[in-house]
Protein backbone atom coordinates (compact mmCIF):
# COMPACT_ATOMS: atom_id res chain seq x y z
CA UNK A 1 0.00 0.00 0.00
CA UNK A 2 1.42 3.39 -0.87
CA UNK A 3 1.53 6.60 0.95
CA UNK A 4 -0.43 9.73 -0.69
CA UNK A 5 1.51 11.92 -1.38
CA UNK A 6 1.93 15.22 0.69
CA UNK A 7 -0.46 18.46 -1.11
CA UNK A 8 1.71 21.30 -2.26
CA UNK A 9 1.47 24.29 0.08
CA UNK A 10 2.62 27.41 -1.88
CA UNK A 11 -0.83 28.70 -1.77
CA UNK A 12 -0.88 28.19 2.12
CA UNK A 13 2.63 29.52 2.73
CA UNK A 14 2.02 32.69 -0.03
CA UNK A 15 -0.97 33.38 2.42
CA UNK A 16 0.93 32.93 5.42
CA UNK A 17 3.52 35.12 4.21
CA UNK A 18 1.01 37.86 3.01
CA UNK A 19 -0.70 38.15 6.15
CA UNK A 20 2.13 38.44 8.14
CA UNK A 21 3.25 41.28 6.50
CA UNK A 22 0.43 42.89 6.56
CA UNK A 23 0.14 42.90 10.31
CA UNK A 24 3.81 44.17 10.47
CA UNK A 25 2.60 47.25 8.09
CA UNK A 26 -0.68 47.97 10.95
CA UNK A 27 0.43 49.34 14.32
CA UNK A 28 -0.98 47.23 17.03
CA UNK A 29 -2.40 49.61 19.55
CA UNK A 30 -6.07 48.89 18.64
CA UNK A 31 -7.14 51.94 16.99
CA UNK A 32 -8.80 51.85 13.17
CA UNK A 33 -7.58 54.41 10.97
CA UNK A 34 -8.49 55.76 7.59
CA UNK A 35 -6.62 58.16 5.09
CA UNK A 36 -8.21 60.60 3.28
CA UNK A 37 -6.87 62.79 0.34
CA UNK A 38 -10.44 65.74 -0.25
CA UNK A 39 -10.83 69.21 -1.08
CA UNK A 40 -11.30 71.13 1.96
CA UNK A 41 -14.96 71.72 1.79
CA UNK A 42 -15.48 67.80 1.69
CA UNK A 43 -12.60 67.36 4.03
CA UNK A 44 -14.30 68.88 6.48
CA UNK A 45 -17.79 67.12 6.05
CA UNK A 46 -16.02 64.01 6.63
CA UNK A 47 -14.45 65.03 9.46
CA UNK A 48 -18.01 65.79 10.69
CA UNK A 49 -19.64 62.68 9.90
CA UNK A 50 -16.91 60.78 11.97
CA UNK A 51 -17.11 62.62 15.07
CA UNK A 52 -21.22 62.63 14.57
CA UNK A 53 -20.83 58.88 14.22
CA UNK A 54 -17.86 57.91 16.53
CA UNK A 55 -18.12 60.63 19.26
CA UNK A 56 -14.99 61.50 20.73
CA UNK A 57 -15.76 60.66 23.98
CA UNK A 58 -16.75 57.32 23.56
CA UNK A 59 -14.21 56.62 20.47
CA UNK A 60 -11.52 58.52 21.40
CA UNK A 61 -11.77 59.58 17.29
CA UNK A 62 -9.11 62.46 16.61
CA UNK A 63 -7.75 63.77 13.88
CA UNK A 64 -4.17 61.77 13.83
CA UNK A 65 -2.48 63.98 11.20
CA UNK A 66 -3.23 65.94 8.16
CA UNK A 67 -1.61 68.06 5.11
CA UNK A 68 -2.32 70.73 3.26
CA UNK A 69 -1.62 69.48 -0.38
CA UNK A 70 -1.81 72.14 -3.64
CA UNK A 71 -5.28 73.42 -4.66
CA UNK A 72 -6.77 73.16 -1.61
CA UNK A 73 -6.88 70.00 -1.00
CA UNK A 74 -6.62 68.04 2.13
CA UNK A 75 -5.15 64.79 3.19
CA UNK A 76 -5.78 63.83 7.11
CA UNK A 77 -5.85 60.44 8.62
CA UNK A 78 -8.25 60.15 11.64
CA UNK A 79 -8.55 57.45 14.30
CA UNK A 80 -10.80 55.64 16.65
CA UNK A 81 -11.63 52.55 18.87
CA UNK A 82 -13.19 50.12 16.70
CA UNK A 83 -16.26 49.85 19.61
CA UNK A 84 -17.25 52.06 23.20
CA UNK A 85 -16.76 49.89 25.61
């Protein structure tokens, strides 16, 4: 009787190695962050909507960092807690 042979695992180690650099690329101190690159009218709407949505108090959502880039445009990344409690 004959062994079966072992699958090949390039798929599972191309995963592997794809999600472990991923999580080296995301800080680890809990907070979810998103980048935006808007006009300044629109910047400032979606600033807005975040804190309307994700209160600072309960979120801890700030404003992280942000750029002015030419034409009035405006690229800020903002942060929160991904829940309240």
């Amino acid at each position: 009787m004959r062994t079966p042979t072992r699958p090949p695992l390039d798929g599972l180690k191309k995963r592997l190695e794809e999600s472990r650099a991923e999580r080296a690329r995301t800080p680890r101190d809990g907070f979810l962050r998103e980048t935006y690159v808007l006009p300044r009218r629109d910047a400032r709407a979606k600033a807005k909507e975040w804190f309307d949505r994700w209160p600072k108090q309960a979120y801890w959502t700030t404003i992280e960092s942000w750029f002015e880039r030419p034409g009035d445009v405006i690229e800020f990344t903002i942060r929160r807690l991904p829940s309240s409690d």
